[in-house]
Protein backbone atom coordinates (compact mmCIF):
# COMPACT_ATOMS: atom_id res chain seq x y z
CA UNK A 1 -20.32 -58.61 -8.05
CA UNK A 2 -20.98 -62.29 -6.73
CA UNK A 3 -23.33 -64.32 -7.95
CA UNK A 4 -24.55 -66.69 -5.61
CA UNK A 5 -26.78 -69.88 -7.24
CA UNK A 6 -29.41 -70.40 -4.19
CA UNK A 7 -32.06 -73.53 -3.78
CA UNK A 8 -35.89 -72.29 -3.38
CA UNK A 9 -38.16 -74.21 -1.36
CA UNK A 10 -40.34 -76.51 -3.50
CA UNK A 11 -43.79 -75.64 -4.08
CA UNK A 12 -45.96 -78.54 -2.85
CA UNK A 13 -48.34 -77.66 -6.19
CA UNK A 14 -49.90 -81.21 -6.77
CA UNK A 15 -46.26 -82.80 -5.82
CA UNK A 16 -45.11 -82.32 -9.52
CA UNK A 17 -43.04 -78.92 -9.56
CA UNK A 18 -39.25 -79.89 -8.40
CA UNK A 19 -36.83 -76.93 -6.58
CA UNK A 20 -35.67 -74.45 -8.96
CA UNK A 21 -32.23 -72.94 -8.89
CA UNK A 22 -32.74 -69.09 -8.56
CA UNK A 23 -29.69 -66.63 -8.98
CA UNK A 24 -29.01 -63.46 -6.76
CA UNK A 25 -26.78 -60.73 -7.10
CA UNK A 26 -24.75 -59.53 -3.75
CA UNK A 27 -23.28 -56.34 -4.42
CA UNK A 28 -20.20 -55.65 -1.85
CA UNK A 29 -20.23 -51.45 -0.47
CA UNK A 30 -17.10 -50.44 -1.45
CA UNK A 31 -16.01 -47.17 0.70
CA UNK A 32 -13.65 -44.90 -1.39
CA UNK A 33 -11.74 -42.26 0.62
CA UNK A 34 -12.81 -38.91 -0.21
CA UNK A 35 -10.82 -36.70 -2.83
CA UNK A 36 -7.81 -34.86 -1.52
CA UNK A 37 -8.79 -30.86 -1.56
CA UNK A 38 -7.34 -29.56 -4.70
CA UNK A 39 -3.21 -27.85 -4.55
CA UNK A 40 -3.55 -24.47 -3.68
CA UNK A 41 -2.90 -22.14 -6.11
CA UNK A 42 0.51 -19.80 -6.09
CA UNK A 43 -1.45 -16.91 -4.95
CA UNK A 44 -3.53 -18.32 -2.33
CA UNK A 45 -0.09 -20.44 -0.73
CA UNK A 46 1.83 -16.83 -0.57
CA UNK A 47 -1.62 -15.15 0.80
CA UNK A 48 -2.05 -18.40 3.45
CA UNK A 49 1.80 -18.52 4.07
CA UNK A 50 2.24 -14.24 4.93
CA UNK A 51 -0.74 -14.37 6.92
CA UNK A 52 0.52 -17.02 9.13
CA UNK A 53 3.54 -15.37 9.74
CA UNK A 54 2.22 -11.73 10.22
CA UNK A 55 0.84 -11.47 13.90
CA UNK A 56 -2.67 -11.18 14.34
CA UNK A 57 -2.62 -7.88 15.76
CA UNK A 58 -1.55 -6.32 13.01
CA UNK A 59 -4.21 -6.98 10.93
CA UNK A 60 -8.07 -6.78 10.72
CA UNK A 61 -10.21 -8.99 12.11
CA UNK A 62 -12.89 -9.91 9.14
CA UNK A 63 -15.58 -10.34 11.78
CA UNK A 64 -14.68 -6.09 12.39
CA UNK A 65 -14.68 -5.52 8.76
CA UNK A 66 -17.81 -7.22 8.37
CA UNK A 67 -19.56 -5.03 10.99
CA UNK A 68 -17.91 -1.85 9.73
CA UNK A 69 -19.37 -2.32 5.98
CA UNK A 70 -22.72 -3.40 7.25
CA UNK A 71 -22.29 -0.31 9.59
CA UNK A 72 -21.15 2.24 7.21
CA UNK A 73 -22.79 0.30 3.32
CA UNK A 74 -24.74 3.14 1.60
CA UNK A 75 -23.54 6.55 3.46
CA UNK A 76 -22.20 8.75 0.89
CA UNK A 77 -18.98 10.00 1.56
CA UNK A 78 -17.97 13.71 1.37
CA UNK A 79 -14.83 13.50 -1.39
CA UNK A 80 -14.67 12.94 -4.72
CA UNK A 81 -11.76 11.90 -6.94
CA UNK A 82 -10.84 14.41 -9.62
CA UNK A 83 -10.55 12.88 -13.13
CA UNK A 84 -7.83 12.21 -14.56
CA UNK A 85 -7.83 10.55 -18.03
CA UNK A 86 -4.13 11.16 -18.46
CA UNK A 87 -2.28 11.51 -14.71
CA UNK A 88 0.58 13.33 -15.15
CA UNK A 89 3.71 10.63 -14.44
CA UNK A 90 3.81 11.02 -10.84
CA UNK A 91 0.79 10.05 -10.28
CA UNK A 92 0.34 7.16 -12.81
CA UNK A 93 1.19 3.28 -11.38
CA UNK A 94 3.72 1.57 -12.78
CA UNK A 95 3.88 -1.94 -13.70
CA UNK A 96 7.61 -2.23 -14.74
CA UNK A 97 9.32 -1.07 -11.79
CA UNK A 98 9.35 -2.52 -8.05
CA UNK A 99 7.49 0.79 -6.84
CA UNK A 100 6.20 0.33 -3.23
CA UNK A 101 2.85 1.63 -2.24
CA UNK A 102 1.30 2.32 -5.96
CA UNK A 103 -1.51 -0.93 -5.88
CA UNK A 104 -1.82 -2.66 -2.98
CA UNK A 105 -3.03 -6.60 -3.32
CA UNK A 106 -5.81 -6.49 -0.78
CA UNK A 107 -7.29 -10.26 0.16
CA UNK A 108 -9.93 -11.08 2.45
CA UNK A 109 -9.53 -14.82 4.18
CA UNK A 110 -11.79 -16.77 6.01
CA UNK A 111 -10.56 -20.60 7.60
CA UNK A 112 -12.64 -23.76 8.13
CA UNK A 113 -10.74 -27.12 9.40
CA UNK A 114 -8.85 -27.62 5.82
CA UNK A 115 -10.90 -25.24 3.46
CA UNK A 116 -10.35 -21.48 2.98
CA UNK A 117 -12.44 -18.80 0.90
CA UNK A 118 -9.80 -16.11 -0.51
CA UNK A 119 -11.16 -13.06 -2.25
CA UNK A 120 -8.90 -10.80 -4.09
CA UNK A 121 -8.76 -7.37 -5.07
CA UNK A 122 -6.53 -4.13 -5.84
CA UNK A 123 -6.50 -1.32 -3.91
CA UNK A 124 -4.77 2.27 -3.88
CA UNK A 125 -4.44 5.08 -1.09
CA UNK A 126 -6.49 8.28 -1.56
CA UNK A 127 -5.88 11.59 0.43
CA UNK A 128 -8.91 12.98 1.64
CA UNK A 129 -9.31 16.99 2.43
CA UNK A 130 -8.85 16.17 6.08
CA UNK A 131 -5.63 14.67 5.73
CA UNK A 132 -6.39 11.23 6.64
CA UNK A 133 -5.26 8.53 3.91
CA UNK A 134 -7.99 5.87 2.96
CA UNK A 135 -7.96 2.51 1.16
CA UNK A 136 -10.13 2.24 -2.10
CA UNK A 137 -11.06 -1.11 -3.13
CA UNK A 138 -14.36 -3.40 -4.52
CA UNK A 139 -16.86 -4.14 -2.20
CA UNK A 140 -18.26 -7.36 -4.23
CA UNK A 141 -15.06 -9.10 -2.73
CA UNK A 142 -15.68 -8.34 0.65
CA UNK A 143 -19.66 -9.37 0.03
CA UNK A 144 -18.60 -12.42 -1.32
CA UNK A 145 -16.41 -13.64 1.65
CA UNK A 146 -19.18 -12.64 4.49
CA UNK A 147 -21.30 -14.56 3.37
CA UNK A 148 -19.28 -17.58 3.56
CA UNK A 149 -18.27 -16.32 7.25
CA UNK A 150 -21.79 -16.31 7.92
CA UNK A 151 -22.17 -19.29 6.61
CA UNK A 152 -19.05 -21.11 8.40
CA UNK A 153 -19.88 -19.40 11.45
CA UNK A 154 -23.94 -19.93 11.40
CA UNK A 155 -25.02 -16.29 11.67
CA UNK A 156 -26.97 -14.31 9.79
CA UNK A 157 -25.12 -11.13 8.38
């Protein structure tokens, strides 16, 4: 701060008051550059860094997934999973060993300039009586990220 010693103008009060020194403060505005965006954890660099090298087309668009669980939230669907408190080992996942399509990580991304919203979940393939193979995951993960689209993008979803 600077302190600056500044000269009033006399009062003419009956010509016996003299100038008196009064003291101001002149604070300088000090611009600090904004804080760097925090280092991106492990997980979210290996997320960021595979999905810029996977094409585009052969993924999802979130904007489609978005639509599709609006679209399809609260239909009950026609299959059930049977119970299983102790799969026989087959069918149980396994942690220790490099076994491919057990748990899949599934992450939803969405980009703005130099911030990014990552949600992450596990997901595993189920067989349905058609024959068709669907993706089980958490929904809260995919609610959580549209609504940051929405916001990002300024729509309402």
């Amino acid at each position: 701060m600077a302190l600056r010693l500044a000269l009033g103008n006399p009062p003419r009060l009956q010509g016996a008051l003299r100038a008196r020194p009064l003291a101001t403060v002149n604070s300088p505005l000090i611009l600090a550059k904004p804080p760097s965006p925090p280092p991106l954890r492990p997980l979210d660099r290996f997320i960021l860094e595979t999905l810029a090298s996977t094409p585009s087309t052969n993924r999802t668009a979130l904007p489609q997934l978005v639509q599709q669980y609006l679209d399809r939230s609260g239909n009950a669907l026609d299959a059930q999973l049977p119970y299983e408190s102790h799969p026989s080992p087959s069918r149980r996942v396994s942690f220790s060993t490099n076994q491919g399509g057990c748990v899949h990580l599934i992450a939803h991304v969405v980009r703005e300039s130099d911030r990014n919203k990552i949600t992450v979940s596990s997901g595993f393939a189920v067989d349905t009586l058609d024959g068709q193979s669907i993706l089980v995951t958490c929904a809260h993960v995919l609610e959580e990220v549209r609504h940051f689209y929405c916001v990002v993008n300024g729509t309402s979803c």
